[in-house]
C-alpha atoms as a PDB file:
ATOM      1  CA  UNK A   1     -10.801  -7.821 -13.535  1.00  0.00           C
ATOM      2  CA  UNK A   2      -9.072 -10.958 -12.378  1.00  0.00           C
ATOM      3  CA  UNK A   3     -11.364 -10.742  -8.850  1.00  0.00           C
ATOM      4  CA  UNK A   4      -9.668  -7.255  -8.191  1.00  0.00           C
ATOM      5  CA  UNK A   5     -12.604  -5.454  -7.019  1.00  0.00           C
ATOM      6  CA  UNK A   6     -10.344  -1.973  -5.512  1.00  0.00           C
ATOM      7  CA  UNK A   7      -7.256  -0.864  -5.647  1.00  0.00           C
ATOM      8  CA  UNK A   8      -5.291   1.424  -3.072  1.00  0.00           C
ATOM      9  CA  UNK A   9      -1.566   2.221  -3.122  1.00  0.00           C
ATOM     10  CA  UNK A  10       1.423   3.540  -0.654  1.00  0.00           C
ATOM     11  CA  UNK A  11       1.672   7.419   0.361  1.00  0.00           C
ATOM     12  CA  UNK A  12       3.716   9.150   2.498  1.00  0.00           C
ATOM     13  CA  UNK A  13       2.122  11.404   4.802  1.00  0.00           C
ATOM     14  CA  UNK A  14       4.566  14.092   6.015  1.00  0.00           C
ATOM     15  CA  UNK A  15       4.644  16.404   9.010  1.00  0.00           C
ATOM     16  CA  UNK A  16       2.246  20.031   7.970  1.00  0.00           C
ATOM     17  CA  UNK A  17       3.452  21.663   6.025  1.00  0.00           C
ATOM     18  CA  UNK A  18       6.183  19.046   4.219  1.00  0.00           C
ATOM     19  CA  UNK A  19       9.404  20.869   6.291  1.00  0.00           C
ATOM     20  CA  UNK A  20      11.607  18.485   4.103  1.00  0.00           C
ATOM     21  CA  UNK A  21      10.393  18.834   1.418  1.00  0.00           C
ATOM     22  CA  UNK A  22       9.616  14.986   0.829  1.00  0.00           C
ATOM     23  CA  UNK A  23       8.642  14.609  -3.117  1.00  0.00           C
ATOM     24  CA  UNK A  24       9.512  11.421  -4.528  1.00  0.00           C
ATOM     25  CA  UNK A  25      10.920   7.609  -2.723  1.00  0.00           C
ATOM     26  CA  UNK A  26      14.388   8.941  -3.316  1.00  0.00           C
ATOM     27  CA  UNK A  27      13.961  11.470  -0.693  1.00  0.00           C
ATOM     28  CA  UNK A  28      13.135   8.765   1.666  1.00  0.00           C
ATOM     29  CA  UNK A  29      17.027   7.704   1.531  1.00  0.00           C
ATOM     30  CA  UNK A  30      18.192  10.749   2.417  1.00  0.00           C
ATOM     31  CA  UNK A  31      20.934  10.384   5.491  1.00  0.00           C
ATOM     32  CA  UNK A  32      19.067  12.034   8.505  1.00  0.00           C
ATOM     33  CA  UNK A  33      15.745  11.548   7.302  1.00  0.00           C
ATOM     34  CA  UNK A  34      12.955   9.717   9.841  1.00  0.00           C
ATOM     35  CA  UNK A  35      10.754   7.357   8.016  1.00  0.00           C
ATOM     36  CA  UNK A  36       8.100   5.303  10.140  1.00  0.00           C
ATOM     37  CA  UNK A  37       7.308   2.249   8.556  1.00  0.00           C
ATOM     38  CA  UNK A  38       6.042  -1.259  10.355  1.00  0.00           C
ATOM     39  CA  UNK A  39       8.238  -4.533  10.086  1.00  0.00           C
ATOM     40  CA  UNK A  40       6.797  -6.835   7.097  1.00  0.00           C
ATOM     41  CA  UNK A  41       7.608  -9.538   8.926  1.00  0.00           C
ATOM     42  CA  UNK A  42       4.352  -8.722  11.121  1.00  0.00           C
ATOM     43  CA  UNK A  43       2.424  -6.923   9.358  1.00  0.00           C
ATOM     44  CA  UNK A  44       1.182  -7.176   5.996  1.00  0.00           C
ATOM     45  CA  UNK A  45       0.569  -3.540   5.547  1.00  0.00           C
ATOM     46  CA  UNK A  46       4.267  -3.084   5.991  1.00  0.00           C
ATOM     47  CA  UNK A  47       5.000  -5.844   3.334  1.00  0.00           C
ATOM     48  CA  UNK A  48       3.299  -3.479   0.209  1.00  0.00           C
ATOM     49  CA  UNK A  49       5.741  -0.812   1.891  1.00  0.00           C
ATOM     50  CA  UNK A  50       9.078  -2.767   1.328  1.00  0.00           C
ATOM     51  CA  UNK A  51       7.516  -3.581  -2.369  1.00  0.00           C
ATOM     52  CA  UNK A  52       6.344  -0.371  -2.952  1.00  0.00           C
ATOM     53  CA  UNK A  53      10.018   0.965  -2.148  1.00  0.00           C
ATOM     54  CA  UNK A  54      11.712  -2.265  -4.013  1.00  0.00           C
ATOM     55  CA  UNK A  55      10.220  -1.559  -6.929  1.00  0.00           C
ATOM     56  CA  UNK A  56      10.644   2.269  -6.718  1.00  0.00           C
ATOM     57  CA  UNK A  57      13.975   2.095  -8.670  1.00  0.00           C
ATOM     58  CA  UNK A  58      15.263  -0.065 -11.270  1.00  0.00           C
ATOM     59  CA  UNK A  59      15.821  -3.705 -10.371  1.00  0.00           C
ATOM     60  CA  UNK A  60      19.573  -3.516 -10.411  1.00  0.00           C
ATOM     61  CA  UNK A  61      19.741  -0.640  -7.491  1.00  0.00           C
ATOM     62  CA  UNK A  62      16.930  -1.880  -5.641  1.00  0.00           C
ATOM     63  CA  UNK A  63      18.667  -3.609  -3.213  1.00  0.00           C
ATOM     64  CA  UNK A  64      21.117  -0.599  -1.965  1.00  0.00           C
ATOM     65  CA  UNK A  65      18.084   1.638  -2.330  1.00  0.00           C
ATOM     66  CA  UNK A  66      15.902   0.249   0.242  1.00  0.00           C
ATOM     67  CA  UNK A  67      18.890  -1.003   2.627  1.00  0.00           C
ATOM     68  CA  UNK A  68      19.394   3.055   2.653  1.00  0.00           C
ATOM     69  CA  UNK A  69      15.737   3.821   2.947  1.00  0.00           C
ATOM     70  CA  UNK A  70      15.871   1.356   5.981  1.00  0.00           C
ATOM     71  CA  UNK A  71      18.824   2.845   7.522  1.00  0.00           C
ATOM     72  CA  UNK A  72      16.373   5.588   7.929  1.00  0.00           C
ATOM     73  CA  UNK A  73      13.673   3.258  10.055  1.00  0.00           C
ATOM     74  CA  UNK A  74      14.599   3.655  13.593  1.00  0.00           C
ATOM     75  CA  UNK A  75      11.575   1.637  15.099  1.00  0.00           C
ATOM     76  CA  UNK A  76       9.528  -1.592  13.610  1.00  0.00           C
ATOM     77  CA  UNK A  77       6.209  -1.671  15.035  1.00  0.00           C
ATOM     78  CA  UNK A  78       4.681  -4.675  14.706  1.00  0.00           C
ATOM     79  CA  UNK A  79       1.805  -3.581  12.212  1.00  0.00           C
ATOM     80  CA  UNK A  80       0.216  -0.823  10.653  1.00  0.00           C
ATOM     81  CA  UNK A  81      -1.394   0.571  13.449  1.00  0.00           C
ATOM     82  CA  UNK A  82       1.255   0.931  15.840  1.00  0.00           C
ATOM     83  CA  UNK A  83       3.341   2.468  12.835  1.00  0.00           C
ATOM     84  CA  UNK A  84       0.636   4.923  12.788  1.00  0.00           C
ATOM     85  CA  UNK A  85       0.760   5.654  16.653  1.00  0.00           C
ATOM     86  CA  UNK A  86       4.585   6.206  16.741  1.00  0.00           C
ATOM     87  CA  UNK A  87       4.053   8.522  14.071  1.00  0.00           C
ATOM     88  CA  UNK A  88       0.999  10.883  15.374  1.00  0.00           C
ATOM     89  CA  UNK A  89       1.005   9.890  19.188  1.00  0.00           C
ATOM     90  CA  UNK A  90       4.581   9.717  19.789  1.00  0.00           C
ATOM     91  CA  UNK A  91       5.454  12.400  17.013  1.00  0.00           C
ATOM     92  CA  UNK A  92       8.280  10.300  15.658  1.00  0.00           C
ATOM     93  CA  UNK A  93       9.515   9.859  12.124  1.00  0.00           C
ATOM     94  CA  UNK A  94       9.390  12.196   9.354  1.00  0.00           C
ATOM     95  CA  UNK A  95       7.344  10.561   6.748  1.00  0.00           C
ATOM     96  CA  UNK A  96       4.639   7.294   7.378  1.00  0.00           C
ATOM     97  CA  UNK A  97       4.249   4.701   4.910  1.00  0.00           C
ATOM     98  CA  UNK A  98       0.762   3.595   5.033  1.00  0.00           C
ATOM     99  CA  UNK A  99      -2.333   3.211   2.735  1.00  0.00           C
ATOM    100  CA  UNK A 100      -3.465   5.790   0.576  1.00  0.00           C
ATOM    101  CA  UNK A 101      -7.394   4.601   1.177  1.00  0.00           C
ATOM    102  CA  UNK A 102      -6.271   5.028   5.141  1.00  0.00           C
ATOM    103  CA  UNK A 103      -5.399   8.788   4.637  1.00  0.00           C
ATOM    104  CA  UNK A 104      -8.506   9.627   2.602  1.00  0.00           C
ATOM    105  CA  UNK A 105     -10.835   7.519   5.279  1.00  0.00           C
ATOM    106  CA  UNK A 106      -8.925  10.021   7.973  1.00  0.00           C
ATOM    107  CA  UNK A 107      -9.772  13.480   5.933  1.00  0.00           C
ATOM    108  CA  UNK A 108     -13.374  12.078   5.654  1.00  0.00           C
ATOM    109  CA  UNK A 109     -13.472  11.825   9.217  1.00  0.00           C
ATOM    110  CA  UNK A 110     -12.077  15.376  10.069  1.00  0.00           C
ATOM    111  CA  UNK A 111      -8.354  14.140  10.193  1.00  0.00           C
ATOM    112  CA  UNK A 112      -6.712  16.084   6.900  1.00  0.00           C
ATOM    113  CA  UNK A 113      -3.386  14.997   6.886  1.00  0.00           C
ATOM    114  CA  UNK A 114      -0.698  15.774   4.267  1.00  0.00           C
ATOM    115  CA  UNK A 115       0.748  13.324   1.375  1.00  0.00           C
ATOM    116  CA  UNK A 116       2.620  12.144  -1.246  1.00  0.00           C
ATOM    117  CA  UNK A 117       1.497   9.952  -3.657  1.00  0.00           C
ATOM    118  CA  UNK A 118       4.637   8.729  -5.314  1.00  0.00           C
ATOM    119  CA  UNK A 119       4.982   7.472  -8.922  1.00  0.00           C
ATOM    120  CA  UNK A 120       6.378   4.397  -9.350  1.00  0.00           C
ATOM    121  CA  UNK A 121       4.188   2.937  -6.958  1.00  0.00           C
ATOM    122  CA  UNK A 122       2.709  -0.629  -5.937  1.00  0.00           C
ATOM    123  CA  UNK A 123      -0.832  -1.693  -6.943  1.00  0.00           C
ATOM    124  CA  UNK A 124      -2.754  -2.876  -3.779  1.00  0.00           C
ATOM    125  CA  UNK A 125      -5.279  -5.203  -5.206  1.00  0.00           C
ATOM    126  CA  UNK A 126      -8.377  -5.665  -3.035  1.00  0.00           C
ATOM    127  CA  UNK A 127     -10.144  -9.189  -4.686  1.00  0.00           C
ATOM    128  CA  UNK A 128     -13.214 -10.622  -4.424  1.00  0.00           C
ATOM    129  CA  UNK A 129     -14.233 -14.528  -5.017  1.00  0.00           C
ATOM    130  CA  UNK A 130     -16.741 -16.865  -4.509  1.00  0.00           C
ATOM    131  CA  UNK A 131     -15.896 -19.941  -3.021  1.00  0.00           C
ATOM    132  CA  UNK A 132     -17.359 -22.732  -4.694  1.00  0.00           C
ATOM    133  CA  UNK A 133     -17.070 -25.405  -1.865  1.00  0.00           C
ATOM    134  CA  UNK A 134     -18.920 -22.718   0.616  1.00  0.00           C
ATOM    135  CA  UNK A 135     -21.372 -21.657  -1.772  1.00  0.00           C
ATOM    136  CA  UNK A 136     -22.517 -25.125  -2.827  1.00  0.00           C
ATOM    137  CA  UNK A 137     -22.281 -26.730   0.282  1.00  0.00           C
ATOM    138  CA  UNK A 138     -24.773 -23.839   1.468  1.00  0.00           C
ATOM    139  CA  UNK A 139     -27.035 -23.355  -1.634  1.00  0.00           C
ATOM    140  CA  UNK A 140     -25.916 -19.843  -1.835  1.00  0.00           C
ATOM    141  CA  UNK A 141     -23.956 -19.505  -5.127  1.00  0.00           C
ATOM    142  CA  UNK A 142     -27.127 -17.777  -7.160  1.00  0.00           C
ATOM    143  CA  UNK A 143     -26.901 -14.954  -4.337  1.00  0.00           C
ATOM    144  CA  UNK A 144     -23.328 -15.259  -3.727  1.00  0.00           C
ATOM    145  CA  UNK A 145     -22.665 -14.356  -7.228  1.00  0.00           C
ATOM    146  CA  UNK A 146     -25.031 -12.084  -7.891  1.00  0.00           C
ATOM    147  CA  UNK A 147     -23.301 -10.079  -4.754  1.00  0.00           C
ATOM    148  CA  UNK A 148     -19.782 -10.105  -6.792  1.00  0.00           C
ATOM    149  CA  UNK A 149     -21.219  -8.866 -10.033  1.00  0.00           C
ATOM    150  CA  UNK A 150     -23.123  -6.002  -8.487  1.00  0.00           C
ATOM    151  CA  UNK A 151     -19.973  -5.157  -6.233  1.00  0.00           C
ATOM    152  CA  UNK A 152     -18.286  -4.408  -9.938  1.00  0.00           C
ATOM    153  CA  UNK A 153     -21.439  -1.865 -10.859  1.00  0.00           C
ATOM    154  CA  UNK A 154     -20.806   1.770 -10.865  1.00  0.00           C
ATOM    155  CA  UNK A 155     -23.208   2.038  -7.804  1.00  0.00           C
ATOM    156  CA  UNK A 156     -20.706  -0.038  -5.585  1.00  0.00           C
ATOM    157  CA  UNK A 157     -17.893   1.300  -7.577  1.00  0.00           C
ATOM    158  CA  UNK A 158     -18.962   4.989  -6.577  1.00  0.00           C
ATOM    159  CA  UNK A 159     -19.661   3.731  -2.758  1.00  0.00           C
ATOM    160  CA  UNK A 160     -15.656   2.039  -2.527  1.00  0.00           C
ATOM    161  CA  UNK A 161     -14.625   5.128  -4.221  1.00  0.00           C
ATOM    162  CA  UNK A 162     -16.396   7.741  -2.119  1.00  0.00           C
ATOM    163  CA  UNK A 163     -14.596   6.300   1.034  1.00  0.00           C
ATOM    164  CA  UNK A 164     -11.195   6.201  -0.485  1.00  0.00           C
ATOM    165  CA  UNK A 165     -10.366   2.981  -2.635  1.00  0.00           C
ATOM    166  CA  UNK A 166      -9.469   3.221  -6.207  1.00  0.00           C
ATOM    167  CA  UNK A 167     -12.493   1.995  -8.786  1.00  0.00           C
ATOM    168  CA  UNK A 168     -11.822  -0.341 -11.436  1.00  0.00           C
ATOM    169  CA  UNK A 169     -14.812  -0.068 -13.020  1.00  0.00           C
ATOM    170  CA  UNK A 170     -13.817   2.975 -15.895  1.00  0.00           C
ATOM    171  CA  UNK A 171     -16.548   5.644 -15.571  1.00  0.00           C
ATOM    172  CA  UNK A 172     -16.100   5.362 -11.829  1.00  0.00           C
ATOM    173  CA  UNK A 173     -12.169   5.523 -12.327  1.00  0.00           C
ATOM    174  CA  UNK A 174     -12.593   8.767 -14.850  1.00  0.00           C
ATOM    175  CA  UNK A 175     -15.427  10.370 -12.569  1.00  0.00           C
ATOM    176  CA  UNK A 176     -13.057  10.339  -9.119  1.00  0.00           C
ATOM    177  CA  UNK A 177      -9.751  11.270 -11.331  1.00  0.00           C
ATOM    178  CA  UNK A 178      -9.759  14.152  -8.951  1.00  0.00           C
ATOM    179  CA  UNK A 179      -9.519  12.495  -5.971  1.00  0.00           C
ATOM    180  CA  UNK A 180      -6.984   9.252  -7.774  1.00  0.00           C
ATOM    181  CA  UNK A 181      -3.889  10.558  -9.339  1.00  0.00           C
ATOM    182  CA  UNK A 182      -2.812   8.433 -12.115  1.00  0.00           C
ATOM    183  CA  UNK A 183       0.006   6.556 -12.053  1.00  0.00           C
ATOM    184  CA  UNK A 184       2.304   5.683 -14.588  1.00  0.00           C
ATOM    185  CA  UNK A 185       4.586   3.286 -13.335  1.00  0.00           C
ATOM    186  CA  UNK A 186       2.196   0.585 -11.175  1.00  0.00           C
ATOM    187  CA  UNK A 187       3.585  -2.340 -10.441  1.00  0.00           C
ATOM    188  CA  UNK A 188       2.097  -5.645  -9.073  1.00  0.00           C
ATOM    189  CA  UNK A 189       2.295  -8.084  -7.210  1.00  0.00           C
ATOM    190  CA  UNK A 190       2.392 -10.362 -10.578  1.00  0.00           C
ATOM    191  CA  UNK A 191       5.133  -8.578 -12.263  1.00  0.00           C
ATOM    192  CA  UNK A 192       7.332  -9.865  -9.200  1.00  0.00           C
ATOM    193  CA  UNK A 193       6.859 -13.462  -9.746  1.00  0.00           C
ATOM    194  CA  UNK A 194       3.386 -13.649  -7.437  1.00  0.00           C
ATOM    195  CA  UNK A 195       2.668 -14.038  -3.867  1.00  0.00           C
ATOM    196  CA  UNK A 196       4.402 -16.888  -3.250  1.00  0.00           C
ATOM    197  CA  UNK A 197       8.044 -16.193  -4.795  1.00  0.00           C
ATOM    198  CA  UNK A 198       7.428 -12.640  -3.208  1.00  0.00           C
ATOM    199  CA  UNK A 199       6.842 -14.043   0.371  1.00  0.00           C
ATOM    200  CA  UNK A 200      10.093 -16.431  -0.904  1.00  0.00           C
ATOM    201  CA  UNK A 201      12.402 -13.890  -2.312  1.00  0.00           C
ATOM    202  CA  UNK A 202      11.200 -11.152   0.348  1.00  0.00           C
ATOM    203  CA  UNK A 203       9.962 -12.017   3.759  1.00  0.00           C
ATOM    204  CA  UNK A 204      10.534 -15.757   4.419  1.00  0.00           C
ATOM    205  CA  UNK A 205      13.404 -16.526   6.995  1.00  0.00           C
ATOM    206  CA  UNK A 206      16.737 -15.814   5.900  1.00  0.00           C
ATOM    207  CA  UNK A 207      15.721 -14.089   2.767  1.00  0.00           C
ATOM    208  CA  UNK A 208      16.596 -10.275   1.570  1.00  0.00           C
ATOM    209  CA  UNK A 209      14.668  -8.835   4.589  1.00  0.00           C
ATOM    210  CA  UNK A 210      16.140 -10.074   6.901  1.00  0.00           C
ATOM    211  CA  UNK A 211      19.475  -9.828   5.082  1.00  0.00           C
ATOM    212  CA  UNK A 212      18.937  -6.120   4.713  1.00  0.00           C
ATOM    213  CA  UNK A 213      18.215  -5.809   8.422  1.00  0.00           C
ATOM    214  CA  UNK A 214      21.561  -7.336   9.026  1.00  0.00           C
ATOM    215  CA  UNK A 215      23.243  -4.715   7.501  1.00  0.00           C
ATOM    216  CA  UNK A 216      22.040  -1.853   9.290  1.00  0.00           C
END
């Protein structure tokens, strides 16, 4: 499992009911339309946004599509959770970007709330990893490892899954289909070149974040 442990992706949760009819990413580009998203220069929530809506259309439109889709983003918040309070508490925005394992938490607690879970989408890899200078330094690697194989069982599996992350391990995956739509078109973070020529190409200074802000 390459240390990937979970997986989650992005939703949009709408206003009740859906009034505009919000289906796919496309419909996040629509002129008028609200979205509430926080600034991935802060927050790193809002950073699997931006990819999630990058990636949502073929490489050579991506840039015009999410320019429009920001066009759309009045407000930045500075991380996920403020996103989420200008969206309930100050009843702004249309649609909120945010995790899908944060909206499934929220109907678990008595907060339903309605979503989209739009295909393409971006894999949110949760990993695990023992670190060998810790572990040795500390005599703890028998334990330490023992903890990361059993966190791959179907018993921990079930436990991440109940509480709204997606399993990797298969029979958990197949058992909570319900709950996980599939999606066909997952990209990661790999596919675009890795962490560090994301955070390059994306999000440092100067680069095509801050170049799309520019423009709007």
């Amino acid at each position: 499992n390459q240390g990937i442990v979970t997986r989650s992706v992005v939703v949009m949760v709408t206003r009740e009911g859906n009034p505009h009819d919000i289906r796919s990413w496309t419909d996040l580009a629509r002129p008028g339309l609200q979205v509430v998203t926080a600034n991935p220069k802060t927050s790193g929530g809002a950073r699997w946004n931006f990819l999630a809506l990058w990636s949502a259309v073929p490489e050579p439109q991506a840039l015009a599509f999410t320019t429009q889709v920001y066009k759309n983003v009045r407000v930045l918040p500075r991380d996920s959770r403020e996103a989420t309070d200008v969206f309930f508490q100050k009843g702004q925005g249309d649609a909120l970007l945010t995790y899908e394992h944060e909206v499934i938490l929220a109907g678990l607690r008595g907060q339903p709330l309605p979503y989209v879970v739009p295909d393409p989408n971006i894999s949110i890899d949760q990993a695990v990893a023992v670190v060998d200078a810790n572990v040795d330094r500390k005599g703890t690697r028998a334990v330490a490892e023992a903890f990361v194989d059993y966190l791959f069982t179907p018993e921990a599996q079930r436990a991440f899954a109940e509480v709204g992350f997606r399993p990797v391990e298969p029979t958990m995956a197949q058992e909570f289909a319900w709950r996980y739509p599939p999606i066909k078109n997952l990209v990661t973070v790999a596919d675009l070149g890795g962490w560090e020529a994301v955070q390059n190409r994306f999000f440092a200074d100067g680069a095509l974040f801050d170049r799309i802000q520019a423009q709007l």
